[in-house]
N, C-alpha and C. Protein backbone atom coordinates (compact mmCIF):
# COMPACT_ATOMS: atom_id res chain seq x y z
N UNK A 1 13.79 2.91 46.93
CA UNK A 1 12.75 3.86 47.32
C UNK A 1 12.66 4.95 46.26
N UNK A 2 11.45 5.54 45.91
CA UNK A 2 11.27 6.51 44.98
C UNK A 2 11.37 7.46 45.39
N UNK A 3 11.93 8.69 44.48
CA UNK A 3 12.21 9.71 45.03
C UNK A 3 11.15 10.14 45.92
N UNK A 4 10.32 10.07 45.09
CA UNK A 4 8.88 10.95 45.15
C UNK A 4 7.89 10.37 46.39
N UNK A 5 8.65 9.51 46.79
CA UNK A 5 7.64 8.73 48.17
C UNK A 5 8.43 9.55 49.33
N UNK A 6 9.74 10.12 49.41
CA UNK A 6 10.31 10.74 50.73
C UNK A 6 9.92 12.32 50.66
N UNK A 7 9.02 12.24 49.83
CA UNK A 7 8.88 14.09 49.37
C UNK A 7 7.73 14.22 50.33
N UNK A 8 7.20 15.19 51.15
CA UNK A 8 6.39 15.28 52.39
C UNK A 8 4.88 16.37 50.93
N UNK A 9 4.13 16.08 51.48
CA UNK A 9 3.01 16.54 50.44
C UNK A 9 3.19 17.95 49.92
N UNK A 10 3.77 18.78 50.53
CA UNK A 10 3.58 19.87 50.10
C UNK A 10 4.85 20.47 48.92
N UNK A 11 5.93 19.24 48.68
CA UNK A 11 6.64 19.48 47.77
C UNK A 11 6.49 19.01 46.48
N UNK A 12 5.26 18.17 46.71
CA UNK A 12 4.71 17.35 45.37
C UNK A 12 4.14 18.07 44.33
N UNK A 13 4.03 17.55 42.92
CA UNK A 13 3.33 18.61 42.19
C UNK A 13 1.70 18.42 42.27
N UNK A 14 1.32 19.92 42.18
CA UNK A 14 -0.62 19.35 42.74
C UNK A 14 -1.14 18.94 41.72
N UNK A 15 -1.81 18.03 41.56
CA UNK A 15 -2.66 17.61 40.89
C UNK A 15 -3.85 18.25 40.29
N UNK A 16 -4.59 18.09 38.99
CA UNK A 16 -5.67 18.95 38.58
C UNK A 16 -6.90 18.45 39.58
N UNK A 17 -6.97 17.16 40.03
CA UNK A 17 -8.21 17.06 41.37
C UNK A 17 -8.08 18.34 42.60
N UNK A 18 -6.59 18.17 42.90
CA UNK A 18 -6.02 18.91 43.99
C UNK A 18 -6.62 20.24 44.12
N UNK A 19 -6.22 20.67 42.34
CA UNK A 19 -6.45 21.97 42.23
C UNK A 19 -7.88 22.29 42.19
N UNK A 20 -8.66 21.33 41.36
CA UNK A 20 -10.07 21.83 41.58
C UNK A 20 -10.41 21.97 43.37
N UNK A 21 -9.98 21.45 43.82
CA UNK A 21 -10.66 21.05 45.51
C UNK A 21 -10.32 22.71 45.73
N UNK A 22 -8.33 22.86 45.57
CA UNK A 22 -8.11 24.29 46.76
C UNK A 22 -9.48 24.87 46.30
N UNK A 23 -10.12 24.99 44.94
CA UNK A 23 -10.56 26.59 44.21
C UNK A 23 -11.53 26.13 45.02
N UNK A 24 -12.52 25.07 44.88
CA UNK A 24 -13.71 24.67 45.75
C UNK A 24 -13.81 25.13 47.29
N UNK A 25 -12.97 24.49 47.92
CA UNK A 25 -12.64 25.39 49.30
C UNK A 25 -12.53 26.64 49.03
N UNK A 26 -11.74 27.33 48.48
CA UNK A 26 -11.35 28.64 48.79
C UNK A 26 -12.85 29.55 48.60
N UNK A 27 -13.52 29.30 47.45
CA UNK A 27 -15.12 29.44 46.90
C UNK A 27 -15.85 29.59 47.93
N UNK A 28 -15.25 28.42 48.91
CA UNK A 28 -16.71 27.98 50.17
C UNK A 28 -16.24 29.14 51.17
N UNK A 29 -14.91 29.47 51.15
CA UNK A 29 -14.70 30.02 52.65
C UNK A 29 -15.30 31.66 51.93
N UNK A 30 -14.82 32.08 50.60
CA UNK A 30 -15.38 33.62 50.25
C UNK A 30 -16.93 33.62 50.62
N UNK A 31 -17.47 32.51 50.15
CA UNK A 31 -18.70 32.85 50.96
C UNK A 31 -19.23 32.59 52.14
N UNK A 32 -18.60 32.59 52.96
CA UNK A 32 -18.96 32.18 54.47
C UNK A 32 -18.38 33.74 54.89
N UNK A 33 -17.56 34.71 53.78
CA UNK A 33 -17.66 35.79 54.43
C UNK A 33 -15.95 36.18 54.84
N UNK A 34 -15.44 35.45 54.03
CA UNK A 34 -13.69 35.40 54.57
C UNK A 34 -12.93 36.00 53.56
N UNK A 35 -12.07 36.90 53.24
CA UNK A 35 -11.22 37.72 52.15
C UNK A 35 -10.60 36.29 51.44
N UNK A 36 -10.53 36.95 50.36
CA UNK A 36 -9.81 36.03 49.30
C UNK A 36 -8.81 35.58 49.88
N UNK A 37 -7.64 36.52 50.88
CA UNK A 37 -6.83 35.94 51.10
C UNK A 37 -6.44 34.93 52.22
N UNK A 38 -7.44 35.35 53.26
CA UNK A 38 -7.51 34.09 54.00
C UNK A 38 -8.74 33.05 54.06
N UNK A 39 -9.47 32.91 52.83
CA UNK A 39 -10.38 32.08 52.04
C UNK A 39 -8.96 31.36 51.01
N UNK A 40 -7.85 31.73 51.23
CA UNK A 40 -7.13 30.94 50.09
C UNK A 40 -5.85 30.19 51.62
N UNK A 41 -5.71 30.79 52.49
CA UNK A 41 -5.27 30.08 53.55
C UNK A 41 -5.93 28.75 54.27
N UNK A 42 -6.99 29.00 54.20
CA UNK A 42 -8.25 28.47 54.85
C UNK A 42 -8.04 27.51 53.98
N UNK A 43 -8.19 27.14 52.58
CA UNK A 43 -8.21 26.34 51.72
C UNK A 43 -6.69 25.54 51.88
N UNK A 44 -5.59 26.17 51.70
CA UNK A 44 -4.42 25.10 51.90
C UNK A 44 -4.38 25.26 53.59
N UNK A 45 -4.89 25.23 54.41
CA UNK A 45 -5.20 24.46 55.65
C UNK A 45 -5.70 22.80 55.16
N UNK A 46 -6.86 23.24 54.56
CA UNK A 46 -7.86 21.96 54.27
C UNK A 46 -6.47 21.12 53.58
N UNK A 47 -5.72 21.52 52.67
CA UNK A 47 -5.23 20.62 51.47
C UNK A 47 -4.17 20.42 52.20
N UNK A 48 -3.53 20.76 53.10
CA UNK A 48 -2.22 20.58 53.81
C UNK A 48 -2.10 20.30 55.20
N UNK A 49 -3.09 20.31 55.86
CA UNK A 49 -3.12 20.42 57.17
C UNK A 49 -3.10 21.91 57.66
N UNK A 50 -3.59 22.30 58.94
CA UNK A 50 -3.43 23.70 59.89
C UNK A 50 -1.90 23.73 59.92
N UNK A 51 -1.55 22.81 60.58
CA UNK A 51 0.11 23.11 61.53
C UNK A 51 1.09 23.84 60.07
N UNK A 52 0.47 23.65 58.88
CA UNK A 52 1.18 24.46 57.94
C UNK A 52 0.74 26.12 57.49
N UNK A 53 -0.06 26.08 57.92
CA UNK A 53 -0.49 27.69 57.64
C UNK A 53 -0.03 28.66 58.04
N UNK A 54 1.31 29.18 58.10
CA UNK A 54 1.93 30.27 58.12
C UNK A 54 1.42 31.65 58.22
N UNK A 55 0.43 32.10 57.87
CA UNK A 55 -0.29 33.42 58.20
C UNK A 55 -1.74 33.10 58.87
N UNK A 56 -1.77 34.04 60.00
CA UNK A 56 -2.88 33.95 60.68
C UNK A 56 -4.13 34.70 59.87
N UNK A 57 -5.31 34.47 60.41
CA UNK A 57 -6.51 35.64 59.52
C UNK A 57 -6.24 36.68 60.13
N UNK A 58 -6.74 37.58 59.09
CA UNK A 58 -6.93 39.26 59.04
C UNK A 58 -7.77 39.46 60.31
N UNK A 59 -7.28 40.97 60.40
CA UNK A 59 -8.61 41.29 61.79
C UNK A 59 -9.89 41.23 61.28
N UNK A 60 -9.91 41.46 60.33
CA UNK A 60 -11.66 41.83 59.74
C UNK A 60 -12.02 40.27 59.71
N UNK A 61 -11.74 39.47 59.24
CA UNK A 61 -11.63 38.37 59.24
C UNK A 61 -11.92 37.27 60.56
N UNK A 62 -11.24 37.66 61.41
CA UNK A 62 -10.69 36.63 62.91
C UNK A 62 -12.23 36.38 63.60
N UNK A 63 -12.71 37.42 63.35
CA UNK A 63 -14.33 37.33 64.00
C UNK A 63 -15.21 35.87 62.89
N UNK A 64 -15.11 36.63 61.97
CA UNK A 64 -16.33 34.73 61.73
C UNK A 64 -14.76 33.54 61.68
N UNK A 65 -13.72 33.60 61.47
CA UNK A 65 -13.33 32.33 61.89
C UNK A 65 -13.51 31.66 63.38
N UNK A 66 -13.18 33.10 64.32
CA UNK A 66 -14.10 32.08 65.54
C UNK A 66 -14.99 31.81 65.32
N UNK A 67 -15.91 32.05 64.96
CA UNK A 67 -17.36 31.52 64.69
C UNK A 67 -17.69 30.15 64.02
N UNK A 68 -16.71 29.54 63.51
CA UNK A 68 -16.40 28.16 63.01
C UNK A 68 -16.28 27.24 64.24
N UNK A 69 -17.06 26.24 63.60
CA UNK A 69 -16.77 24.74 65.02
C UNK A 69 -15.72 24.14 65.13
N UNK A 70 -14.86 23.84 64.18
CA UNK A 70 -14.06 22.98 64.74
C UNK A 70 -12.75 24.11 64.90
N UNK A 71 -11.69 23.30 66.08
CA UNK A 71 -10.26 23.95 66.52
C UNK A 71 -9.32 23.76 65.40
N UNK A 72 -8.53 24.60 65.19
CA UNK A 72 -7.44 24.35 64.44
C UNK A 72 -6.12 24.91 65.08
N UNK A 73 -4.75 24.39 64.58
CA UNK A 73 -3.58 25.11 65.49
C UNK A 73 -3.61 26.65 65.19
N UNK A 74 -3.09 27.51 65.96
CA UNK A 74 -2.88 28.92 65.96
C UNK A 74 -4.31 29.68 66.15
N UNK A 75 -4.70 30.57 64.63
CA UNK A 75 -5.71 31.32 65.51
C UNK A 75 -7.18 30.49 64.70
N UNK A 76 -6.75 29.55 63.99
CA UNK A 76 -7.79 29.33 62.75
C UNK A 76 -8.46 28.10 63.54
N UNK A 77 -10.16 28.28 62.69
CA UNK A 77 -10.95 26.97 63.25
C UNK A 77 -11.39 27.19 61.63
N UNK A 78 -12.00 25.82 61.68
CA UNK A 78 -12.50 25.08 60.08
C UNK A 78 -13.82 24.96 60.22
N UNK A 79 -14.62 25.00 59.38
CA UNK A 79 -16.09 25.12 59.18
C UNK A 79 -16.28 23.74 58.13
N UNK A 80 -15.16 22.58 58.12
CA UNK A 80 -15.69 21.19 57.48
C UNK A 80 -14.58 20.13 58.63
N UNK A 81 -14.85 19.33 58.39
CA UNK A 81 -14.72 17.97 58.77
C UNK A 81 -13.33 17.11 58.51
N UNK A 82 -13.20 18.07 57.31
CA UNK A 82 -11.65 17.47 56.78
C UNK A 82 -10.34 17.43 57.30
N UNK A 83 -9.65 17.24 57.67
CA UNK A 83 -8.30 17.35 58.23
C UNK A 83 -7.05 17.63 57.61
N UNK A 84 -7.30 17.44 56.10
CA UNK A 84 -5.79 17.58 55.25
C UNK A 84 -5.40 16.59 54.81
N UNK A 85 -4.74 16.67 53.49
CA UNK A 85 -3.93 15.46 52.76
C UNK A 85 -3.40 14.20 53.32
N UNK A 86 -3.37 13.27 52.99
CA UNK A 86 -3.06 12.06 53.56
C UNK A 86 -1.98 12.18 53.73
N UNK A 87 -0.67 12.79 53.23
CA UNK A 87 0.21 12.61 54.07
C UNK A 87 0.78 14.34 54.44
N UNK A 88 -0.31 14.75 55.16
CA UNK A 88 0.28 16.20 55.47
C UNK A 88 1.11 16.03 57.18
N UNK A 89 1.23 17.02 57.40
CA UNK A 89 2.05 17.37 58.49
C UNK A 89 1.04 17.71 59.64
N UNK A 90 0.21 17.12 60.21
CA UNK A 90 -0.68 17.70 61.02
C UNK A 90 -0.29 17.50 62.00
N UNK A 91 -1.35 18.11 63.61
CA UNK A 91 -0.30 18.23 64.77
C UNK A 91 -0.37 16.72 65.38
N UNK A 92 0.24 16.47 66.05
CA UNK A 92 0.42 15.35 66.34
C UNK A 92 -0.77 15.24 67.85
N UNK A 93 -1.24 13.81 68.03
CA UNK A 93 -1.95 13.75 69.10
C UNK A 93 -1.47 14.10 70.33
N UNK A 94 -2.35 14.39 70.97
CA UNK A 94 -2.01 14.77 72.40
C UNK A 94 -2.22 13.71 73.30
């Protein structure tokens, strides 16, 4: 077995696709109106899954993330379709 196949996604090194995507997301969420810094959470949500996002949004903030359609774990909802890296850590079905 390769090392690099028991490594869970987020210890891997990112890739320059990877990286263009976070900046792309992060781009989409500043303009939907979200601080850089949780426009850059919001983004490794997308690239990692929710169940990894360690900081919740800002107060100024928390208002248009409710305003997003889809649920995410904790306080965050997503405004795309995506779910996260193929092999991220997401929550498990219910």
């Amino acid at each position: 077995m390769k090392a690099s196949t028991s490594l869970c996604a987020q210890d891997r090194v990112e890739t320059l696709r990877q990286t263009r995507t976070f900046d792309s997301t992060k781009t989409h969420y500043v303009g939907l109106g979200l601080c850089r810094a949780c426009a850059a959470q919001a983004a490794w949500g997308h690239q990692l899954g929710f169940s990894r996002v360690t900081k919740q949004p800002c107060d100024e903030c928390q208002p248009i993330v409710d305003r997003f359609p889809r649920a995410r774990p904790g306080k965050w909802r997503s405004y795309s379709m995506r779910n996260g890296a193929k092999f991220s850590l997401g929550v498990p079905p219910a």
